[in-house]
PDB file of N, CA and C in Angstrom:
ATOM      1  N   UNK A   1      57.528 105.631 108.872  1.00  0.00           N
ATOM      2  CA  UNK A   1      58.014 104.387 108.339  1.00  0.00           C
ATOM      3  C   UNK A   1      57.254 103.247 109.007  1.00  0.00           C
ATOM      4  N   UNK A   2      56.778 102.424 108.131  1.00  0.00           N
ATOM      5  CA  UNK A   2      56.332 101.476 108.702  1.00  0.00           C
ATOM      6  C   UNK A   2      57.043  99.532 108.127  1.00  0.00           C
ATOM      7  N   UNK A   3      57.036  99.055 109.082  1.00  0.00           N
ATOM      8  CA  UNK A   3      58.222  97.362 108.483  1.00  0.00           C
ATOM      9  C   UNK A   3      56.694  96.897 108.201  1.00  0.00           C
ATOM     10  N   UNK A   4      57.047  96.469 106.214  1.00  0.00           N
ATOM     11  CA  UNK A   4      55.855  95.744 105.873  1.00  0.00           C
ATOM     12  C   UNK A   4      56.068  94.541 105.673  1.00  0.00           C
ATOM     13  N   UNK A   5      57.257  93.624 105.967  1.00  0.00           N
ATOM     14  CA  UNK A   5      57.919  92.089 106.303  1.00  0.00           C
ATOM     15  C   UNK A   5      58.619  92.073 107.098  1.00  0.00           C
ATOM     16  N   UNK A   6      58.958  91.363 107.941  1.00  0.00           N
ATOM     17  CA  UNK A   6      59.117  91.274 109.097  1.00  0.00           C
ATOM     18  C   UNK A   6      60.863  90.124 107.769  1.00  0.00           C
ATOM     19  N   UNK A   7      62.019  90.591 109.223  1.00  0.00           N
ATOM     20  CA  UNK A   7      63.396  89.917 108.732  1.00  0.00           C
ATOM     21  C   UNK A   7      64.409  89.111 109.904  1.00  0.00           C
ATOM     22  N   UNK A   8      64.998  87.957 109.573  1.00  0.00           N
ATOM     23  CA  UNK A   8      65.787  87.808 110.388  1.00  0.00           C
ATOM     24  C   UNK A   8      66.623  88.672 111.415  1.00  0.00           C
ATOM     25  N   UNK A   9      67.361  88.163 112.338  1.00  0.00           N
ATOM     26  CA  UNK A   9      68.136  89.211 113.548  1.00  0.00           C
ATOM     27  C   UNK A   9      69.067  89.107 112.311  1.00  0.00           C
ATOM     28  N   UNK A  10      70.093  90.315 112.510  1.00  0.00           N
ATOM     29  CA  UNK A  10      71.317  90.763 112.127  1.00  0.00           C
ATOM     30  C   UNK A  10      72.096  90.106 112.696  1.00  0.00           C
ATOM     31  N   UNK A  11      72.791  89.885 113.688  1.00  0.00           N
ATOM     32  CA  UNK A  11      73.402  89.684 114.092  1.00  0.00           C
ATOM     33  C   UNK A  11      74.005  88.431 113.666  1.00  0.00           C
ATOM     34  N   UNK A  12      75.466  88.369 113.791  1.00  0.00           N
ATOM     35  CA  UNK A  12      76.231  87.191 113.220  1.00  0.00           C
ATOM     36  C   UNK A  12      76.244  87.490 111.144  1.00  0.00           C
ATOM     37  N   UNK A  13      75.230  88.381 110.601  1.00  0.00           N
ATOM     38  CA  UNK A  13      75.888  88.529 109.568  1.00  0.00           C
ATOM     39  C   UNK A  13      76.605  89.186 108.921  1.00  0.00           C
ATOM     40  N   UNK A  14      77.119  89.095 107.898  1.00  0.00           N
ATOM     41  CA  UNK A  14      77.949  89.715 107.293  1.00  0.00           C
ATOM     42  C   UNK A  14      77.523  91.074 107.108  1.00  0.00           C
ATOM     43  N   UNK A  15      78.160  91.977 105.782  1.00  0.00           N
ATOM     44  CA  UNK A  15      77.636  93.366 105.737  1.00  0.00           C
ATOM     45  C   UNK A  15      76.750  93.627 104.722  1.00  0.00           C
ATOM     46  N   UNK A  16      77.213  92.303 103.426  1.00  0.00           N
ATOM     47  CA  UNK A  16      76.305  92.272 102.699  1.00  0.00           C
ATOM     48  C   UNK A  16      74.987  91.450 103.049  1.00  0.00           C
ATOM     49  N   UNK A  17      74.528  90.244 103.562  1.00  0.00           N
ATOM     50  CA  UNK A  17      74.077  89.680 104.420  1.00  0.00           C
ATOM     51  C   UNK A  17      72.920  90.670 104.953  1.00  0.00           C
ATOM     52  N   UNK A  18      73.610  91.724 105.644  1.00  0.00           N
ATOM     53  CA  UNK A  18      72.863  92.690 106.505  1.00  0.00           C
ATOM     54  C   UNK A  18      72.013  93.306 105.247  1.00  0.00           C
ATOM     55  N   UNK A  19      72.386  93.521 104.378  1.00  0.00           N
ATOM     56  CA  UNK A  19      71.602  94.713 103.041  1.00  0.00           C
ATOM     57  C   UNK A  19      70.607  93.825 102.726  1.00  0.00           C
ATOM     58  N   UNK A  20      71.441  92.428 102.686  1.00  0.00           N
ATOM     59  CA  UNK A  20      69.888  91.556 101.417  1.00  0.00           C
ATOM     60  C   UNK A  20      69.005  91.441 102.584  1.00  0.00           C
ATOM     61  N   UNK A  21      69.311  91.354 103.850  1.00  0.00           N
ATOM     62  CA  UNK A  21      68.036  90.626 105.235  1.00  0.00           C
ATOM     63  C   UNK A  21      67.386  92.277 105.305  1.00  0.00           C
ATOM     64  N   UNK A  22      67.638  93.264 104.842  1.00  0.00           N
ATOM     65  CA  UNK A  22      66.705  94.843 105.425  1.00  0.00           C
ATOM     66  C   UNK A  22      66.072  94.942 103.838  1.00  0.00           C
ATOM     67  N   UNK A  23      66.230  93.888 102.586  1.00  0.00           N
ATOM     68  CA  UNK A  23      66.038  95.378 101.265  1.00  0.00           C
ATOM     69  C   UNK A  23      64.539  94.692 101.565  1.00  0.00           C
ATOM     70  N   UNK A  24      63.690  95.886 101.325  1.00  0.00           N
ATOM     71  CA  UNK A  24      62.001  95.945 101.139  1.00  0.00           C
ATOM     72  C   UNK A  24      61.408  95.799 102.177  1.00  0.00           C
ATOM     73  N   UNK A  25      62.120  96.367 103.820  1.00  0.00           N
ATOM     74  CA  UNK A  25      61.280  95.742 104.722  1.00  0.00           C
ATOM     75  C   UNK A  25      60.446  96.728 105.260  1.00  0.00           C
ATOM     76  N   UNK A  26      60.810  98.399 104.702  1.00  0.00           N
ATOM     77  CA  UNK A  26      60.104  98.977 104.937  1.00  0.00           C
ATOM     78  C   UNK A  26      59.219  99.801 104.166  1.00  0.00           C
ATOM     79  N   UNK A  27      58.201 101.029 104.485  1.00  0.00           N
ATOM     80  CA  UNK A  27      57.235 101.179 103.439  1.00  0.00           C
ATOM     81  C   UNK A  27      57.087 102.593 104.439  1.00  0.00           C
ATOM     82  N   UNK A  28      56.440 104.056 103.781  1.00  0.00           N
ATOM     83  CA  UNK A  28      55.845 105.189 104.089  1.00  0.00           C
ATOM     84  C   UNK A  28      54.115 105.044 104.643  1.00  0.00           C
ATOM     85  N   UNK A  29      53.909 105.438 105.087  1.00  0.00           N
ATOM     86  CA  UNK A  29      52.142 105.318 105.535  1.00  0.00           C
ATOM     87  C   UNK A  29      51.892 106.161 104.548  1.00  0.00           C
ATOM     88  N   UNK A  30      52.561 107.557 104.699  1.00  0.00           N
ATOM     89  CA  UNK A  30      51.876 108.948 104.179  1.00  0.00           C
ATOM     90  C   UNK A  30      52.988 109.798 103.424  1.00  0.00           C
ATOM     91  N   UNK A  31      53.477 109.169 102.140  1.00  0.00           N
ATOM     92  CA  UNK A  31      54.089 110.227 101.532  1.00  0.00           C
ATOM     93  C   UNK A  31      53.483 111.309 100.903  1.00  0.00           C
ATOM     94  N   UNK A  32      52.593 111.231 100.732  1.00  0.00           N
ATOM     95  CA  UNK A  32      52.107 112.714 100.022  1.00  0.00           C
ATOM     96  C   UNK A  32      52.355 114.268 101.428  1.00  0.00           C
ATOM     97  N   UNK A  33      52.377 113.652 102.985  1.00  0.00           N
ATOM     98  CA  UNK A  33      52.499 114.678 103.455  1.00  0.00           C
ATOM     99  C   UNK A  33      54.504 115.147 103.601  1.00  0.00           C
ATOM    100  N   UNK A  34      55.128 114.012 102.938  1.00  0.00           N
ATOM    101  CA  UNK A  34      56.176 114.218 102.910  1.00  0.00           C
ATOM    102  C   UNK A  34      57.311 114.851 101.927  1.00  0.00           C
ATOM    103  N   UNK A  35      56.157 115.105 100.648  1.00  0.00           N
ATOM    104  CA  UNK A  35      56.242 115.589  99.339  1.00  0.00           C
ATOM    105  C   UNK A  35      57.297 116.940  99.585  1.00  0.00           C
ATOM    106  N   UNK A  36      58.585 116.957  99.477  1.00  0.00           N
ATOM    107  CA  UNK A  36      59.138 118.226  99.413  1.00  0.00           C
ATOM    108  C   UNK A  36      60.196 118.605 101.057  1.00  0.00           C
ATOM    109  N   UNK A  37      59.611 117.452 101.388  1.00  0.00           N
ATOM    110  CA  UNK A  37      60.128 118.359 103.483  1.00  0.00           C
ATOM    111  C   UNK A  37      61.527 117.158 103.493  1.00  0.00           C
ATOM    112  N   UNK A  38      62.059 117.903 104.648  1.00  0.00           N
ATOM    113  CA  UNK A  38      63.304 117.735 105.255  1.00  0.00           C
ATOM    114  C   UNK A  38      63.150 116.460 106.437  1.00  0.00           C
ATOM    115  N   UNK A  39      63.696 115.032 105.916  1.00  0.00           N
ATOM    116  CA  UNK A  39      63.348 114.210 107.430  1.00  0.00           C
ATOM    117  C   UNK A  39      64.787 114.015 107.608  1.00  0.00           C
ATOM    118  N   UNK A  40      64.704 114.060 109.066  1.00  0.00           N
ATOM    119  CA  UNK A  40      65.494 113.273 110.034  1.00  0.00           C
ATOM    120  C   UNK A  40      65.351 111.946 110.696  1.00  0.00           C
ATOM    121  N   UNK A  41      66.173 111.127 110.220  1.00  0.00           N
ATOM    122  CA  UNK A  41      65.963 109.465 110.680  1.00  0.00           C
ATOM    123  C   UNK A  41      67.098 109.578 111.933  1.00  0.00           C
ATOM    124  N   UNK A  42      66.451 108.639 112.687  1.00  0.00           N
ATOM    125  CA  UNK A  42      67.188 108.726 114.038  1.00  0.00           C
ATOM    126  C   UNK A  42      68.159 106.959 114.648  1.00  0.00           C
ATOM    127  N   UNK A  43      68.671 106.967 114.497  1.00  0.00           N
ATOM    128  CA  UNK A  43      68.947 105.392 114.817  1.00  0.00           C
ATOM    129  C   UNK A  43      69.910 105.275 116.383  1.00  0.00           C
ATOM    130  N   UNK A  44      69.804 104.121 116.942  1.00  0.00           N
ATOM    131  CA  UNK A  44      70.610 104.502 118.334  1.00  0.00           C
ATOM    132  C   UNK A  44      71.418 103.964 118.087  1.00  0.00           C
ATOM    133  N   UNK A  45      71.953 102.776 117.282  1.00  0.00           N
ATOM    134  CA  UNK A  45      73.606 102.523 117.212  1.00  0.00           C
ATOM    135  C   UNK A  45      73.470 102.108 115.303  1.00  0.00           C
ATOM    136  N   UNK A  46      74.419 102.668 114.980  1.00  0.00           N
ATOM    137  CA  UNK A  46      74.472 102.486 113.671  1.00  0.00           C
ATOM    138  C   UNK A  46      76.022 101.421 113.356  1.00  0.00           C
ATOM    139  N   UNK A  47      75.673 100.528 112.731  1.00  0.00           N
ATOM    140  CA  UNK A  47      76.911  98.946 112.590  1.00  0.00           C
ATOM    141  C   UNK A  47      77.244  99.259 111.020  1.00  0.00           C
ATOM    142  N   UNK A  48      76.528  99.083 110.603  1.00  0.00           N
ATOM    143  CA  UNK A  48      76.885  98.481 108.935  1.00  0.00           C
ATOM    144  C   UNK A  48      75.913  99.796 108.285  1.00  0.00           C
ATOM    145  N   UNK A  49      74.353 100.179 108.866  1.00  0.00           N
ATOM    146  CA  UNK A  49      73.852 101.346 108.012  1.00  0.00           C
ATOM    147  C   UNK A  49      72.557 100.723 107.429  1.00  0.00           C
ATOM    148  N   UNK A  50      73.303  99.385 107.184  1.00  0.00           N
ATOM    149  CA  UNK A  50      71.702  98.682 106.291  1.00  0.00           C
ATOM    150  C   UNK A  50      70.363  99.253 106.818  1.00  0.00           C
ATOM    151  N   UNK A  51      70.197  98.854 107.896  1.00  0.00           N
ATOM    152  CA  UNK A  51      68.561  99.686 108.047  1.00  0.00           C
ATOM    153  C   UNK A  51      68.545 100.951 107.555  1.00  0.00           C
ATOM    154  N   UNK A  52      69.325 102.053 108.392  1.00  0.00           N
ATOM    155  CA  UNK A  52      69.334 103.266 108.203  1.00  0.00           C
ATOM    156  C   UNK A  52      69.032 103.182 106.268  1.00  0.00           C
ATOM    157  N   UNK A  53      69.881 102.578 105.785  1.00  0.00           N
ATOM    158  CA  UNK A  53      69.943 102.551 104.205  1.00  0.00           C
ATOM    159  C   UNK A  53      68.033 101.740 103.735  1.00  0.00           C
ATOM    160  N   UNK A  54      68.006 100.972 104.157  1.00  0.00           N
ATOM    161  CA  UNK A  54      66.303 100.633 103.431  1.00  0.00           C
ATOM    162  C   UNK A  54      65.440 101.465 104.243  1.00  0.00           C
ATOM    163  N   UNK A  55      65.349 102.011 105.205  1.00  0.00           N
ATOM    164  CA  UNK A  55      64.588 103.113 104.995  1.00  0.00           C
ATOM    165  C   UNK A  55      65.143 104.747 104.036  1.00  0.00           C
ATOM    166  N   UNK A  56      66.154 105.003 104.178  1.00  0.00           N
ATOM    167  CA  UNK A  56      66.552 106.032 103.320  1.00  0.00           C
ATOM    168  C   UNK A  56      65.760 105.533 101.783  1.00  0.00           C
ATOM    169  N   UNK A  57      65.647 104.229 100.923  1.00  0.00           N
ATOM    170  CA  UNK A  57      65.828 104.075  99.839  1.00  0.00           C
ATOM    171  C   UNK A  57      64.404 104.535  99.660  1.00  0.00           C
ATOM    172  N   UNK A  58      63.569 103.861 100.564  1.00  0.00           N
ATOM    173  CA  UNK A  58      62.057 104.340 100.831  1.00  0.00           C
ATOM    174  C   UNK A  58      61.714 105.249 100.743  1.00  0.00           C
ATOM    175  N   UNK A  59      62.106 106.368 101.473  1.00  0.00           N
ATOM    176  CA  UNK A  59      62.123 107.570 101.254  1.00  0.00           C
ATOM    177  C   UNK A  59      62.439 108.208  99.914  1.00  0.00           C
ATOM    178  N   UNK A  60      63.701 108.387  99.225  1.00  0.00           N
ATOM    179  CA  UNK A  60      63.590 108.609  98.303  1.00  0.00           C
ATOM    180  C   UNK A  60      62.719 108.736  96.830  1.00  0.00           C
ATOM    181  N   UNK A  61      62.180 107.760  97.230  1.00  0.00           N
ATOM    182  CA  UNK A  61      60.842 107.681  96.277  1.00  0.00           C
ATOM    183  C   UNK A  61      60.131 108.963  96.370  1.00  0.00           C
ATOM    184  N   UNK A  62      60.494 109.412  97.213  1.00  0.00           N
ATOM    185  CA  UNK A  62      59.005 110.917  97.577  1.00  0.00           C
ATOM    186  C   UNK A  62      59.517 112.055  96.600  1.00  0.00           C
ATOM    187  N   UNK A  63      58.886 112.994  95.896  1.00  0.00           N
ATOM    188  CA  UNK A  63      59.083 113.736  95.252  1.00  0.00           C
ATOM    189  C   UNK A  63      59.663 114.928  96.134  1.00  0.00           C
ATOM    190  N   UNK A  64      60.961 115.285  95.922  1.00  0.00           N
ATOM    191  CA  UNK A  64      61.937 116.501  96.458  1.00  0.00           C
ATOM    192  C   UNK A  64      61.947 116.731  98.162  1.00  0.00           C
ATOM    193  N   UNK A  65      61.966 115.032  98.765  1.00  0.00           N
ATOM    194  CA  UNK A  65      62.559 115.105  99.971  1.00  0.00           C
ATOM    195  C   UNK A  65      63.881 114.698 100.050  1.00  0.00           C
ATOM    196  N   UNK A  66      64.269 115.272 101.496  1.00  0.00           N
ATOM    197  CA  UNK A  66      65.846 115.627 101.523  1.00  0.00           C
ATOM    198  C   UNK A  66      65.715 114.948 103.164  1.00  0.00           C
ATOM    199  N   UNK A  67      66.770 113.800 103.208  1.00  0.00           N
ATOM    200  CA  UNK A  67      67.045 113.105 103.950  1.00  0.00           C
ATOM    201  C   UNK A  67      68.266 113.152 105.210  1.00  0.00           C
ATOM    202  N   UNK A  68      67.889 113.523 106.454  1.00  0.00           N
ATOM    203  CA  UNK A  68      69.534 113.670 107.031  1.00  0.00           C
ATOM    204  C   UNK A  68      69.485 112.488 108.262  1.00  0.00           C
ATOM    205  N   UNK A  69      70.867 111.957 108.996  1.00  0.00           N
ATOM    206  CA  UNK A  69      70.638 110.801 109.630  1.00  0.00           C
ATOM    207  C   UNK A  69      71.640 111.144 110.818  1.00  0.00           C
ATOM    208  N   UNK A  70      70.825 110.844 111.907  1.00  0.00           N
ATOM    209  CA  UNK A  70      71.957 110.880 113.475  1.00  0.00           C
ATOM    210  C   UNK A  70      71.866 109.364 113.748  1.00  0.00           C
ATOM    211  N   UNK A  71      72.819 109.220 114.346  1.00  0.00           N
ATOM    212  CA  UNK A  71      72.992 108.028 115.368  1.00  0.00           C
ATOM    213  C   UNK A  71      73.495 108.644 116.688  1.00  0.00           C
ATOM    214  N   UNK A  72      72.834 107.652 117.661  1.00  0.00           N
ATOM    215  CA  UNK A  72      73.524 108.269 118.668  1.00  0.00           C
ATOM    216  C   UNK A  72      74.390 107.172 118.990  1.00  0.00           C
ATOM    217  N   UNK A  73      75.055 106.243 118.571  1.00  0.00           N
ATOM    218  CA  UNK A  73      77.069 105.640 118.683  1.00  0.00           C
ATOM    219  C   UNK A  73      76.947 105.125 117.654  1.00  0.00           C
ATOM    220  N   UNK A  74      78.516 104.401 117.274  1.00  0.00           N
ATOM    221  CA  UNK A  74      78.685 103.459 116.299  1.00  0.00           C
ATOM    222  C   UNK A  74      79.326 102.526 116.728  1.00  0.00           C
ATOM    223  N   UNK A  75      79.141 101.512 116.177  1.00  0.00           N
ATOM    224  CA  UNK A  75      79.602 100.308 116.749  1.00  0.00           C
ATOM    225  C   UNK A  75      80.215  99.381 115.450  1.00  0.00           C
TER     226      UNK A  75
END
C-alpha cells in the first residue's frame, strides 16, 4: 500500500468525517503480484476502521484477493 494524497489528522472528527478525510488516499504499487493471494492488513489501534476500510477498498479491486485484518487494541 502506498498513501497517494496525503489527509488531514483524524482526530477530533467525527466517524463519518473520518471516511470522507481517508476515501482515495491510498493506492497498490503491485497488484498483479497480488492477483488471487490472501493479505493480512495490520493496524495498531483500530477507532472508527476508516483507514483499515480505504485500504481494504483498494484492495478489492485485485482480481480474487481475500482480505483479513488484526489490530492490536481498540479504542
Amino acid at each position: 500500500m502506498i498513501r497517494v494524497k496525503g489527509n488531514t489528522t483524524q482526530t477530533k472528527k467525527t466517524v463519518f468525517e473520518r471516511y470522507e478525510n481517508t476515501e482515495g488516499i491510498f493506492d497498490c504499487s503491485d497488484t498483479e503480484s497480488l492477483i488471487g493471494k490472501h493479505v493480512l492488513l495490520v493496524d495498531d489501534v483500530l477507532t472508527t476502521g476508516s483507514t483499515l476500510e480505504a485500504c481494504i477498498q483498494t484492495l478489492l479491486k485485485i482480481p480474487g484477493i481475500k482480505v483479513s485484518v488484526f489490530a492490536l487494541a481498540v479504542a
